[in-house]
PDB file of N, CA and C in Angstrom:
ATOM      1  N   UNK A   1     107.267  83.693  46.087  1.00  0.00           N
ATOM      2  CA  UNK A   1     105.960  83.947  46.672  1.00  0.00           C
ATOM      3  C   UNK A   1     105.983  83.479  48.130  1.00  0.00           C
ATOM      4  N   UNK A   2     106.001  84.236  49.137  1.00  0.00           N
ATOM      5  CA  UNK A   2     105.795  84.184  50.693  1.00  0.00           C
ATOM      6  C   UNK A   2     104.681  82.737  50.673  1.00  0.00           C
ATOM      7  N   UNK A   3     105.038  81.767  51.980  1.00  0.00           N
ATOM      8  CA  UNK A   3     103.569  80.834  51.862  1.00  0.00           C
ATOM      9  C   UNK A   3     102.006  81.311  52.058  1.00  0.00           C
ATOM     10  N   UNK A   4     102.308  82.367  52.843  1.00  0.00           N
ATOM     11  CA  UNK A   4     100.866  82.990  53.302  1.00  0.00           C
ATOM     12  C   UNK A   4      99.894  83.444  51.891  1.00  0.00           C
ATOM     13  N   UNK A   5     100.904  84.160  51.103  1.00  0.00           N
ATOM     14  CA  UNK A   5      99.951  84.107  49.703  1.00  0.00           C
ATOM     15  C   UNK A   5      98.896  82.884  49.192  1.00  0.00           C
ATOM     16  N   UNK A   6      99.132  81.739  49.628  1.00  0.00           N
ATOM     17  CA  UNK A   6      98.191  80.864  48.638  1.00  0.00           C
ATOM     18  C   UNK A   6      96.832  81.022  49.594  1.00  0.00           C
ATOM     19  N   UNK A   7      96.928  81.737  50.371  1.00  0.00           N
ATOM     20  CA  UNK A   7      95.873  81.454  51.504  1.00  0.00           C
ATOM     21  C   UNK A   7      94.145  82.661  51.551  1.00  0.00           C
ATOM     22  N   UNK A   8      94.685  83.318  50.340  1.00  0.00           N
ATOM     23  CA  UNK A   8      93.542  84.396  49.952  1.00  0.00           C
ATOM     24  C   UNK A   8      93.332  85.397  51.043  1.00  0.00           C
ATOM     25  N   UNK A   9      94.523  85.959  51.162  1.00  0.00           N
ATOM     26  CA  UNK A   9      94.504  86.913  52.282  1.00  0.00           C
ATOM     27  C   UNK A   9      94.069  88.004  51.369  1.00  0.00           C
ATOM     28  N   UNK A  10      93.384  88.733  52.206  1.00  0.00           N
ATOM     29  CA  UNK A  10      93.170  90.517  51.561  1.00  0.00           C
ATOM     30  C   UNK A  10      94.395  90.869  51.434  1.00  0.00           C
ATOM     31  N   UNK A  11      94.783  92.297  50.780  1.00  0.00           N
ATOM     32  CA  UNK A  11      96.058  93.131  50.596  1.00  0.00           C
ATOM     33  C   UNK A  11      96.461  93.459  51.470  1.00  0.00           C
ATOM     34  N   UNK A  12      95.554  94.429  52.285  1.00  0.00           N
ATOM     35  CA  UNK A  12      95.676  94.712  54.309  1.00  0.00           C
ATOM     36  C   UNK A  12      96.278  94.171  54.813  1.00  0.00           C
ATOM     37  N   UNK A  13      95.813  92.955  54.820  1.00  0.00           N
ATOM     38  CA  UNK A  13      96.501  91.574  55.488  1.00  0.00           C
ATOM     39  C   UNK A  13      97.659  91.025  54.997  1.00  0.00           C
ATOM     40  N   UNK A  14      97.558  91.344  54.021  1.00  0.00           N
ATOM     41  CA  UNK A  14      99.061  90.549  53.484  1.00  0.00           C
ATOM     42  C   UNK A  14      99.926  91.692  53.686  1.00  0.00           C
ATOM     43  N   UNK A  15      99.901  92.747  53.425  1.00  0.00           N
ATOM     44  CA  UNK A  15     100.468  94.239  54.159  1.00  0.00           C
ATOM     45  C   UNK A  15     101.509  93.877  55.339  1.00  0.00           C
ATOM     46  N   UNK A  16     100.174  93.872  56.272  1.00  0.00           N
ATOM     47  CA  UNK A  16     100.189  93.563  57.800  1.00  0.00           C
ATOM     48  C   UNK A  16     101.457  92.140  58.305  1.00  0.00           C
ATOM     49  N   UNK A  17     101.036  91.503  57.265  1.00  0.00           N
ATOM     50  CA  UNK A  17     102.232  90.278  57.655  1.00  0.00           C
ATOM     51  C   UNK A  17     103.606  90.968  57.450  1.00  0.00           C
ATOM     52  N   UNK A  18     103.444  91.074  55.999  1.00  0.00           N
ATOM     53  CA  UNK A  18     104.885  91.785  55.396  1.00  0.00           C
ATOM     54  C   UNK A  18     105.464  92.758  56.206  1.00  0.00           C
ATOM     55  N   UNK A  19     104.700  93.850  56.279  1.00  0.00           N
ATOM     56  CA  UNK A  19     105.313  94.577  57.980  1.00  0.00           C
ATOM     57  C   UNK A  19     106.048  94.118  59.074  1.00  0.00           C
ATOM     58  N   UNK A  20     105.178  92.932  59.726  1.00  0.00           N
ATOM     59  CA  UNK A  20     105.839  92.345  60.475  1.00  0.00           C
ATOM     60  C   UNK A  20     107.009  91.213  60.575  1.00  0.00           C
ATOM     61  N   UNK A  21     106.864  90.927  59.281  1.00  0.00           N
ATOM     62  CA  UNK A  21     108.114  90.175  58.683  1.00  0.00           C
ATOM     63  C   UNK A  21     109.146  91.370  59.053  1.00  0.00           C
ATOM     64  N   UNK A  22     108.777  92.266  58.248  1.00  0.00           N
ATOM     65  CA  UNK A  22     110.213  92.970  58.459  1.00  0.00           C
ATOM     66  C   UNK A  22     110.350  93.533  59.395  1.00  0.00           C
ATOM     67  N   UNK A  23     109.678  93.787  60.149  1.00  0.00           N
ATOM     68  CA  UNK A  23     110.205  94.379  61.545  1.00  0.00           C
ATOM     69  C   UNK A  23     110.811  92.997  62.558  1.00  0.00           C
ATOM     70  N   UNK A  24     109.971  91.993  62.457  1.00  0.00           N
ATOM     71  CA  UNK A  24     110.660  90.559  63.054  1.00  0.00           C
ATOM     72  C   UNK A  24     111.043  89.318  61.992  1.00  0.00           C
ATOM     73  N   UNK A  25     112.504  89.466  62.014  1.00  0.00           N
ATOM     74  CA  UNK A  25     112.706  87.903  60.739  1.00  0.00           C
ATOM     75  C   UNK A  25     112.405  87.029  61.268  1.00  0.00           C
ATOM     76  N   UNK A  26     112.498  86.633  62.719  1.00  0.00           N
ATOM     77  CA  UNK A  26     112.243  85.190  63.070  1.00  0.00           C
ATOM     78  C   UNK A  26     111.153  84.992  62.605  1.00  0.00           C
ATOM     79  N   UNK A  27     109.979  85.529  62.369  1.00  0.00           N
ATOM     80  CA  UNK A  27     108.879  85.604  62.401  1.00  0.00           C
ATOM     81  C   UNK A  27     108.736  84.795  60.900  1.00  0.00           C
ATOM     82  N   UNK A  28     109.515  84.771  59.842  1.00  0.00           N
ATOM     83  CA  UNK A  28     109.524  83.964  58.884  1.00  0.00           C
ATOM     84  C   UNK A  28     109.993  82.856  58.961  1.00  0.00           C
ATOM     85  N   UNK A  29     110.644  82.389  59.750  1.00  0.00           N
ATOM     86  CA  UNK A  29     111.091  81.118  60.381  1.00  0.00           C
ATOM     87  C   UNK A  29     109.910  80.417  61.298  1.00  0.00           C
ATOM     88  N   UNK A  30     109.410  81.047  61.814  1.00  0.00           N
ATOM     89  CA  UNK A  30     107.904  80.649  62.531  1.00  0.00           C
ATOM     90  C   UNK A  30     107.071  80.042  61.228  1.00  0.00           C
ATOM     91  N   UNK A  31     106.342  81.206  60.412  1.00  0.00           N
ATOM     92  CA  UNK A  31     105.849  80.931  59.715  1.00  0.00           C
ATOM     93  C   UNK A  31     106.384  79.499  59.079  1.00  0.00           C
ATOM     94  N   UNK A  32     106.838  78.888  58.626  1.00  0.00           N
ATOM     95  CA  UNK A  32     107.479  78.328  57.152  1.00  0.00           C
ATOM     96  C   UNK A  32     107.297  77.305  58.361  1.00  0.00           C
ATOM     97  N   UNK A  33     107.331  77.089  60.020  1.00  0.00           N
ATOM     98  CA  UNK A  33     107.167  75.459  60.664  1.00  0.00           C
ATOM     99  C   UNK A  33     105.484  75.292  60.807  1.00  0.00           C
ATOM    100  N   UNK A  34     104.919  76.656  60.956  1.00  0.00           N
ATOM    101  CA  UNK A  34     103.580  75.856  61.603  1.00  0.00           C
ATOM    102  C   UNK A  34     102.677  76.724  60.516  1.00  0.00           C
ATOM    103  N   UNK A  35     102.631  76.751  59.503  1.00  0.00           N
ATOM    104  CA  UNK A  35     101.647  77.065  58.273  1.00  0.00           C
ATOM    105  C   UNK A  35     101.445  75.505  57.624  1.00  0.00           C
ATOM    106  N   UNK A  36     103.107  74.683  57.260  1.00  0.00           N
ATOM    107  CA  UNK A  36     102.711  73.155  56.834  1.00  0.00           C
ATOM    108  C   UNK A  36     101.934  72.406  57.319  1.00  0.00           C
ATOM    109  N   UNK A  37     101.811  72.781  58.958  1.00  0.00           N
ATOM    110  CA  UNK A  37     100.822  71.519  59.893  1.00  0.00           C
ATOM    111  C   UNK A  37      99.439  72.339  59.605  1.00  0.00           C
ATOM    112  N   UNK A  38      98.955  73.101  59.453  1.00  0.00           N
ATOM    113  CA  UNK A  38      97.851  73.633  59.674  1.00  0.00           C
ATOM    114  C   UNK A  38      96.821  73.278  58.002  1.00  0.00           C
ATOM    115  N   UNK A  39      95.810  72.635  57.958  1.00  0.00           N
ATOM    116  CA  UNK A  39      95.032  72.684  57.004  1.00  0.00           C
ATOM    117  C   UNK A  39      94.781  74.172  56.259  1.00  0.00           C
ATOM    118  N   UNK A  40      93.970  73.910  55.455  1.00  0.00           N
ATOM    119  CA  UNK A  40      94.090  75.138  55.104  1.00  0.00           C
ATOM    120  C   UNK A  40      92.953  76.179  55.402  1.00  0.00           C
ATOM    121  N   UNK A  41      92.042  75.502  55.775  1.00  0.00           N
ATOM    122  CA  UNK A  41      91.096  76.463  56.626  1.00  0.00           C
ATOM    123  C   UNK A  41      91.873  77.066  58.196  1.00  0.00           C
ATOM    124  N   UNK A  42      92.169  76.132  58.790  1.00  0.00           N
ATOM    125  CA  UNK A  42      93.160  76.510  60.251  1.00  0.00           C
ATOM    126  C   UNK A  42      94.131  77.558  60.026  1.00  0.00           C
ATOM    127  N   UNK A  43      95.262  77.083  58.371  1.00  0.00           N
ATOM    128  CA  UNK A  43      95.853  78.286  58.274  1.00  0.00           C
ATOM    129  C   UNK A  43      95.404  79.547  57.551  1.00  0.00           C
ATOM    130  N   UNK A  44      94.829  79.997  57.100  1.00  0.00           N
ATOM    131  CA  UNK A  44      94.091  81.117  56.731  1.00  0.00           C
ATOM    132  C   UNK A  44      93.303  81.899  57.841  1.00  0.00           C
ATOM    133  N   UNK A  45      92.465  81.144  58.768  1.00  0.00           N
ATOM    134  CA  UNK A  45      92.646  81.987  60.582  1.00  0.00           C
ATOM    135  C   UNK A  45      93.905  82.094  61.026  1.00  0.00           C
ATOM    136  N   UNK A  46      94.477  81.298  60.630  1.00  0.00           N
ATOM    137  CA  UNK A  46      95.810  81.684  62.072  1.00  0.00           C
ATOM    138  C   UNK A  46      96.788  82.884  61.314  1.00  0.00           C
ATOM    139  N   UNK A  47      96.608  83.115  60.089  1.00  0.00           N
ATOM    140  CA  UNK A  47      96.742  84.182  59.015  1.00  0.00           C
ATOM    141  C   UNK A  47      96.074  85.662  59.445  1.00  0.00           C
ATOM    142  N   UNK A  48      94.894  85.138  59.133  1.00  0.00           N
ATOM    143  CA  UNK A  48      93.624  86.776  59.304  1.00  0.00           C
ATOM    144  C   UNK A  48      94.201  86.704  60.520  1.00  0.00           C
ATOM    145  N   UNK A  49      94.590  86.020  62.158  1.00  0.00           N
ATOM    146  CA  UNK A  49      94.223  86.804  63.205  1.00  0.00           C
ATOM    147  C   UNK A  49      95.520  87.211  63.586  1.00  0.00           C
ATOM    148  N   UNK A  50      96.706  86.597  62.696  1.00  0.00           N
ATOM    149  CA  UNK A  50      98.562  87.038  63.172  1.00  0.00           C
ATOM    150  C   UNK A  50      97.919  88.739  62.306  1.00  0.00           C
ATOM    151  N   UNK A  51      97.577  88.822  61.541  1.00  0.00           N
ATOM    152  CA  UNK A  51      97.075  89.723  60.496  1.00  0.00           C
ATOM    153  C   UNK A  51      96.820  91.104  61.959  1.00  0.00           C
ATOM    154  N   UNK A  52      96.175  90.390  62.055  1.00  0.00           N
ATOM    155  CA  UNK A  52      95.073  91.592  62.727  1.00  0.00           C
ATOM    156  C   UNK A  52      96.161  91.900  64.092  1.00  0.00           C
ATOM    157  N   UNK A  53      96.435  90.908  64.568  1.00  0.00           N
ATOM    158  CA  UNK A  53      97.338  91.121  65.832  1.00  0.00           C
ATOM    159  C   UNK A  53      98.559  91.820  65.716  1.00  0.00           C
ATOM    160  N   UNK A  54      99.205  91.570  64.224  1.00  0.00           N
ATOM    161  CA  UNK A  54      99.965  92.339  63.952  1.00  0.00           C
ATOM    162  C   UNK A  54     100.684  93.902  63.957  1.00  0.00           C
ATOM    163  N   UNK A  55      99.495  95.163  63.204  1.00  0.00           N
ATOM    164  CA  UNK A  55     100.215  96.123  62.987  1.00  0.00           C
ATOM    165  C   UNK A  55     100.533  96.635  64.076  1.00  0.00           C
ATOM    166  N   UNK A  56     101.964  97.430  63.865  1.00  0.00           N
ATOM    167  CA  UNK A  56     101.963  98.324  64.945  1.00  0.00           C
ATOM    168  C   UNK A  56     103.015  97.257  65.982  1.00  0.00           C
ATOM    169  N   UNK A  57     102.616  96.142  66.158  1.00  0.00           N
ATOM    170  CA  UNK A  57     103.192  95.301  67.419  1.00  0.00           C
ATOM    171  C   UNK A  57     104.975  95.388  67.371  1.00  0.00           C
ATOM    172  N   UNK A  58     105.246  95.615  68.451  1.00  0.00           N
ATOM    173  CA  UNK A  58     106.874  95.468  68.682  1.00  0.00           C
ATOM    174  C   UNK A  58     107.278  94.702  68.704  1.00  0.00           C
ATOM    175  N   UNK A  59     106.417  93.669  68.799  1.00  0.00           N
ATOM    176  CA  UNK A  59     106.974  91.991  68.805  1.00  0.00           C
ATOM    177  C   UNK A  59     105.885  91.773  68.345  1.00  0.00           C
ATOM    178  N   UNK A  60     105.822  91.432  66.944  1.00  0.00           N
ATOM    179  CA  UNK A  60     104.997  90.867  65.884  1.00  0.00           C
ATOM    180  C   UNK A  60     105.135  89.230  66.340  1.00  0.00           C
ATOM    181  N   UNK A  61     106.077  88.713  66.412  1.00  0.00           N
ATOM    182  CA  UNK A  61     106.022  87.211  66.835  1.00  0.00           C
ATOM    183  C   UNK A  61     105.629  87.060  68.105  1.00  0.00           C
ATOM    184  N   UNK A  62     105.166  87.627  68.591  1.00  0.00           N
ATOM    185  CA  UNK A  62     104.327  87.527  70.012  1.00  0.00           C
ATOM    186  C   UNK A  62     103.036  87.435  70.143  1.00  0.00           C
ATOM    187  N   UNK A  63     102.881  87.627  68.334  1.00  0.00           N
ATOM    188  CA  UNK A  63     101.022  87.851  68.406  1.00  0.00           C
ATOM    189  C   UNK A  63     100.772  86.156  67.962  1.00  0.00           C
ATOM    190  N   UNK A  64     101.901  85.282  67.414  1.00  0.00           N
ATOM    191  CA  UNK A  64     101.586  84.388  67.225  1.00  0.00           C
ATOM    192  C   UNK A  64     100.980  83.354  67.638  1.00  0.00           C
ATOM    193  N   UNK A  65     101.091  83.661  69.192  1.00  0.00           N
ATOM    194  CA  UNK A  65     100.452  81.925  70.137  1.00  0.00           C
ATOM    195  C   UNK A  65      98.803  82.595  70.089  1.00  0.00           C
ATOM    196  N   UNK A  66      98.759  83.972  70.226  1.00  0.00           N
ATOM    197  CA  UNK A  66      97.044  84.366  69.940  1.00  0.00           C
ATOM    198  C   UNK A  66      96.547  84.066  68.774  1.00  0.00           C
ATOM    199  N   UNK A  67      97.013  84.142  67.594  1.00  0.00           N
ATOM    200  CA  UNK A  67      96.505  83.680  66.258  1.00  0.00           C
ATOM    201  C   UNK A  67      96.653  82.164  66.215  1.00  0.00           C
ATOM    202  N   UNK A  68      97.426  81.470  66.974  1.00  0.00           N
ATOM    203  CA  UNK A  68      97.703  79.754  67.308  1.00  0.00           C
ATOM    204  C   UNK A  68      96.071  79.475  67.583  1.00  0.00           C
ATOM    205  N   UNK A  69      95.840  80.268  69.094  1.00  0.00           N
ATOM    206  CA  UNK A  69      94.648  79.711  69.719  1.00  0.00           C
ATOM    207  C   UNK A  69      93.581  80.041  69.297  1.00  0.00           C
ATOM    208  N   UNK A  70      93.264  81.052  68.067  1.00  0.00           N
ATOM    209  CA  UNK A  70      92.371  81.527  67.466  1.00  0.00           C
ATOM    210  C   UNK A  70      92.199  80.319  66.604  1.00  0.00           C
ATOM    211  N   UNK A  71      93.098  79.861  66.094  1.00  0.00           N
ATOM    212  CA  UNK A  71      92.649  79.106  64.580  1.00  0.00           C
ATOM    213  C   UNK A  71      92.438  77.805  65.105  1.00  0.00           C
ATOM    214  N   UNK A  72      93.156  77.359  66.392  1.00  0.00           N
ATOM    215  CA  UNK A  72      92.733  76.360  67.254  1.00  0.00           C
ATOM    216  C   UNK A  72      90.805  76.388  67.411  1.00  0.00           C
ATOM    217  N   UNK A  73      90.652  76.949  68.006  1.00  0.00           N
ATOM    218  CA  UNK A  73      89.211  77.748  68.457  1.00  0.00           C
ATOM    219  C   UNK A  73      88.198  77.319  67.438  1.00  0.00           C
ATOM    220  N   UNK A  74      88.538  77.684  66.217  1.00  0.00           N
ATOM    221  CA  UNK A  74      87.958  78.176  65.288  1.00  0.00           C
ATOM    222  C   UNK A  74      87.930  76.567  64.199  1.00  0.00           C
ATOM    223  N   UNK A  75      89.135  75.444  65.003  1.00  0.00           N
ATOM    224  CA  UNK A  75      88.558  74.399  64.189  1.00  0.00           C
ATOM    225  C   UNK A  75      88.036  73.224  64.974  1.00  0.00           C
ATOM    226  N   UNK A  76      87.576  73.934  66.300  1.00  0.00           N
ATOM    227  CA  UNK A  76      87.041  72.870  67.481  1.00  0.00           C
ATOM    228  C   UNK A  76      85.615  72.023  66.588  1.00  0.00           C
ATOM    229  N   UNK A  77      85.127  71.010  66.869  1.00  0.00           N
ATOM    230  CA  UNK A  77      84.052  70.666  66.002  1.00  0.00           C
ATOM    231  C   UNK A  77      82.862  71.369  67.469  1.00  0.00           C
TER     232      UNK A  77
END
């Protein structure tokens, strides 16, 4: 089971990752360092917005520092 699964992603979304997994492997090597640091509200945004930033992208691991600062954003108090 990928880690992003425990995180209640829609199918879309979990789609959307898997896509970009396979179009970029590093991109699973990313994942697997900065999903452990992230709570689990932080990681489930930084999920939905790699998600969304994802399809289509030629460099899927490029959408990552935007889904970083999203889930950043998103756990400012």
């Amino acid at each position: 089971m990928p880690a992003y699964d425990e995180h209640g992603l829609t199918p879309g979304e979990r789609s959307a990752i898997g896509a970009a997994l396979g179009r970029d492997p590093a991109l699973g090597a990313e994942l697997e360092l900065i999903l452990p640091v992230l709570d689990a509200a932080a990681g489930t945004t930084f999920l939905r917005e790699l998600a969304a930033a994802s399809p289509g992208a030629e460099r899927p691991a490029a959408a990552v520092l935007e889904a970083l600062v999203a889930a950043a954003h998103d756990r400012r108090p």
